[in-house]
Protein backbone atom coordinates (compact mmCIF):
# COMPACT_ATOMS: atom_id res chain seq x y z
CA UNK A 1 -59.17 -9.17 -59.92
CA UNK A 2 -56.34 -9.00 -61.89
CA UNK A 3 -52.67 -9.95 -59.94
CA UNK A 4 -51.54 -6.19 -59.81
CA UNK A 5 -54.73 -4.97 -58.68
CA UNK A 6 -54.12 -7.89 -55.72
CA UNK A 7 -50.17 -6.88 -55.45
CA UNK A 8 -51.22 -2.96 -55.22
CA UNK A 9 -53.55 -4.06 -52.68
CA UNK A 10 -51.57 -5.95 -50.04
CA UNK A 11 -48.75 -3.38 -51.10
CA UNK A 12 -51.49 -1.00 -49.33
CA UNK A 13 -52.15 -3.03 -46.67
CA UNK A 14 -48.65 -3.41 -45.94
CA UNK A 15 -48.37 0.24 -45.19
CA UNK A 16 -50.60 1.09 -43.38
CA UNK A 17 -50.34 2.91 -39.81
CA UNK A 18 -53.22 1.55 -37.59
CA UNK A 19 -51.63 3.50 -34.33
CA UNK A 20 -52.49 6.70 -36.23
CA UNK A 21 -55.45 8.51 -36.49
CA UNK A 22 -57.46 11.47 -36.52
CA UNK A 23 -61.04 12.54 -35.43
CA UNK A 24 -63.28 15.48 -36.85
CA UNK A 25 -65.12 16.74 -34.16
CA UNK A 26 -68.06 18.68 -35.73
CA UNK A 27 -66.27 19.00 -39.01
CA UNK A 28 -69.22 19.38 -41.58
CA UNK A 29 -68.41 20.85 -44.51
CA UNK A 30 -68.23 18.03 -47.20
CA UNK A 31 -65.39 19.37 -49.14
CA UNK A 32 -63.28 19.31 -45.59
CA UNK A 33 -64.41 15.71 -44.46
CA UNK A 34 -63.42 14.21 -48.21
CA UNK A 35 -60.22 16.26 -48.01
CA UNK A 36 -59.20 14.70 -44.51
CA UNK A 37 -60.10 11.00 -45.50
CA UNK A 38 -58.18 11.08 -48.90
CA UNK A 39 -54.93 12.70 -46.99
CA UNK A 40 -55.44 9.77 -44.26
CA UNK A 41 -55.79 7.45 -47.28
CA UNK A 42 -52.66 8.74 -48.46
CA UNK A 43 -50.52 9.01 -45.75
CA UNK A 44 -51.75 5.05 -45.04
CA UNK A 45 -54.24 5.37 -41.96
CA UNK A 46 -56.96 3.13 -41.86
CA UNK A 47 -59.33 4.32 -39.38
CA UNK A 48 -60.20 7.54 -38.73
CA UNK A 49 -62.96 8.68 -36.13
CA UNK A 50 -65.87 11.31 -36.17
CA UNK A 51 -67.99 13.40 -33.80
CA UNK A 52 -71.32 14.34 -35.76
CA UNK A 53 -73.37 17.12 -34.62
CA UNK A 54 -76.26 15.95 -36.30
CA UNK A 55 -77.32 12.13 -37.72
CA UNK A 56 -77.26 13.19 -41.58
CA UNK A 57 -73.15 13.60 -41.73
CA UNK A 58 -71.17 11.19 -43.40
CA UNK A 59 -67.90 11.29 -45.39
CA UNK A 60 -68.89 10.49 -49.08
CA UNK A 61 -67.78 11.47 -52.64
CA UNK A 62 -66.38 14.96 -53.80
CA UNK A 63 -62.56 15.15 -53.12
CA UNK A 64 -62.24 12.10 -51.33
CA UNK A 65 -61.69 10.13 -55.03
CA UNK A 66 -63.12 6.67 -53.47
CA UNK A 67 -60.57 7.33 -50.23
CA UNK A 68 -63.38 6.58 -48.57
CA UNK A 69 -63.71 3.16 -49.65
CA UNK A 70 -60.71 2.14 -48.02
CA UNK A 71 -60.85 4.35 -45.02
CA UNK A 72 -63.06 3.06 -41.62
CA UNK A 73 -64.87 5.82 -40.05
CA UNK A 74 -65.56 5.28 -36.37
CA UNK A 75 -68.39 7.43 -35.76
CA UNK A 76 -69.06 8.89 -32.03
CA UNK A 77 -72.21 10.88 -30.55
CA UNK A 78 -70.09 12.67 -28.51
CA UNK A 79 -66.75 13.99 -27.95
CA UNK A 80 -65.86 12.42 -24.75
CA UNK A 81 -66.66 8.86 -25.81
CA UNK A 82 -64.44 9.43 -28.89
CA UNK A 83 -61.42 10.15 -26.78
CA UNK A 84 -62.00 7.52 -24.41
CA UNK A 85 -62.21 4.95 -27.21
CA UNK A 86 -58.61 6.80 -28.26
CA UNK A 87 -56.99 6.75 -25.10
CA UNK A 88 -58.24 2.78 -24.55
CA UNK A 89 -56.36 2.21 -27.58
CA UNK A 90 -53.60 3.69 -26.01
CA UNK A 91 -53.18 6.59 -27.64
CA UNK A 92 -51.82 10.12 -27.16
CA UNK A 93 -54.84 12.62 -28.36
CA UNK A 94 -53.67 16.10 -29.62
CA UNK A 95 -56.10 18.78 -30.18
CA UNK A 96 -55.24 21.37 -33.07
CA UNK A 97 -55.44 24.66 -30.92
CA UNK A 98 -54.67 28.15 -30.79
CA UNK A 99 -53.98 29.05 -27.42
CA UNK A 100 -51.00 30.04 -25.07
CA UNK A 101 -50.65 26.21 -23.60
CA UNK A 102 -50.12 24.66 -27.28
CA UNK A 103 -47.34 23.82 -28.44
CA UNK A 104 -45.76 23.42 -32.10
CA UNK A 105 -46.78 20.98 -33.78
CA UNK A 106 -43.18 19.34 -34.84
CA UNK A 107 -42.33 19.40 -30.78
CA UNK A 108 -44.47 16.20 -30.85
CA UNK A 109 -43.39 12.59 -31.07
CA UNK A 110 -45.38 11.24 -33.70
CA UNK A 111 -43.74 7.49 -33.35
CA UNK A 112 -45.62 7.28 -30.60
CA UNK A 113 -49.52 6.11 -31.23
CA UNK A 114 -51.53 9.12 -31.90
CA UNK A 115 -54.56 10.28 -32.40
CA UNK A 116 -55.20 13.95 -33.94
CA UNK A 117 -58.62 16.07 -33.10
CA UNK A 118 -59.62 18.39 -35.60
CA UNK A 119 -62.14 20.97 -34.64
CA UNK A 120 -64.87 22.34 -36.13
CA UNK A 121 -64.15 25.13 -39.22
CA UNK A 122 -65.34 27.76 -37.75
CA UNK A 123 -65.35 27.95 -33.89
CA UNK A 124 -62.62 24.67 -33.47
CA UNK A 125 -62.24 22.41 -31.03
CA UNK A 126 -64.84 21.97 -28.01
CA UNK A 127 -64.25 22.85 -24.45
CA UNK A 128 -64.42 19.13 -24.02
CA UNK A 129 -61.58 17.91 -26.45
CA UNK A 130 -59.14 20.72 -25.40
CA UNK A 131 -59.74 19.30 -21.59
CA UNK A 132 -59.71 15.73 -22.70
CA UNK A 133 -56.90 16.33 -25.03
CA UNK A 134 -53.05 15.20 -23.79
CA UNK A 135 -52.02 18.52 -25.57
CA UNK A 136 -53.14 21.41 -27.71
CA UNK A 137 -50.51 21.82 -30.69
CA UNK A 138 -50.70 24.31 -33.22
CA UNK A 139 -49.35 25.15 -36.59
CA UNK A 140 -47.03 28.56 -36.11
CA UNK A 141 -48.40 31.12 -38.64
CA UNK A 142 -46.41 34.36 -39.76
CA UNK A 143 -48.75 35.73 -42.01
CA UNK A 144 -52.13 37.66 -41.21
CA UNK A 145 -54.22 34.44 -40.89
CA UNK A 146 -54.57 32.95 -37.65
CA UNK A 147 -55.10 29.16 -38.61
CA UNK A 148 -55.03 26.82 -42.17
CA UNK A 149 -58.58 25.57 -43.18
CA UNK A 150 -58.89 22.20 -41.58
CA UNK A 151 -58.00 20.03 -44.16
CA UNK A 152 -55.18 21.85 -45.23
CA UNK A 153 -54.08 21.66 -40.96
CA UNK A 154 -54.56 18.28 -41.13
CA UNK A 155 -51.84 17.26 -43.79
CA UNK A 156 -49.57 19.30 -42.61
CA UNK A 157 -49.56 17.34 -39.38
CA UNK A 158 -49.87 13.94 -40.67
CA UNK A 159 -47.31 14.22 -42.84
CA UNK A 160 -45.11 15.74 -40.05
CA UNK A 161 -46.01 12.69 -38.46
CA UNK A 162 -45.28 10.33 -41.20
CA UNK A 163 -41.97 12.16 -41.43
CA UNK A 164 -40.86 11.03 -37.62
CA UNK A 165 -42.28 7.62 -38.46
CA UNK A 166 -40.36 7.43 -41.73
CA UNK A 167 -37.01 8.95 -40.14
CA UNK A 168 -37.60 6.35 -36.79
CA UNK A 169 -38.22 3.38 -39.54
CA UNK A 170 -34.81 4.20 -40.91
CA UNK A 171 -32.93 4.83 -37.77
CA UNK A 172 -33.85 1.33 -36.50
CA UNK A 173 -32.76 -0.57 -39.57
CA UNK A 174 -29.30 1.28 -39.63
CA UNK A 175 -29.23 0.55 -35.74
């Protein structure tokens, strides 16, 4: 390994965000799981978690550009035991949701460890995540379409996030 390979490398590791995450509940499509995993790569998470409806799904190749070799995916059986594992870690879970009790998405304090559930493409998030869930936020929309495709959602928030975090970072060194 050359030394700037090594110095990109614990650059990386430097900063990363281990108190954010996200899990895919039933996300399947393999374009959408590579997309989520390279944005997590980028935005410096290191985990992210996984509800599979079947045993076959796995994050691999496409759009994920090797993201996925530096990414840990925590895979769960069911939804439940993925938030519990969340909520030991003790983090606030937010479920992306339509719905009249969720609230925008930028109303959230992202400094705060967090974990993000994205639902499934087509029907979203389980009953079980939006009870399990601290809160249901959403993404306001203005146009026609009700919701972003998941991987699309999914930046938008972490980088929301990674905004606060940023913006938090910055207020504490001036303070």
């Amino acid at each position: 390994m050359t030394p700037e390979r090594l110095q990109r490398i614990n650059t990386m590791l430097d900063k990363r965000q281990p108190d954010l995450t996200v899990c895919m509940e039933g996300v399947h499509k393999t374009h959408n799981l590579a997309a989520v995993v390279r944005t997590c790569d980028a935005i410096g998470i290191s985990d992210v978690h996984a509800v599979w409806k079947s045993e076959e799904a796995e994050v691999r190749g496409g759009s994920a550009a090797g993201s996925q070799n530096w990414i840990d995916v925590h895979n769960h059986n069911k939804t439940a035991d993925a938030i519990a594992a969340l909520k030991a870690e003790g983090m606030q879970v937010l479920v992306t949701n339509l719905s009249d009790t969720a609230v925008d998405f930028r109303e959230i304090d992202y400094t705060k460890p967090t974990a993000i559930i994205l639902g499934q493409e087509k029907f979203g998030a389980s009953q079980a995540a939006l009870e399990l869930a601290d809160q249901d936020i959403v993404i306001p929309m203005v146009g026609m379409v009700q919701s972003l495709n998941v991987s699309v959602a999914c930046s938008v928030v972490l980088y929301e996030a990674q905004r606060q975090r940023q913006l938090a970072e910055c207020i504490i060194k001036l303070g």
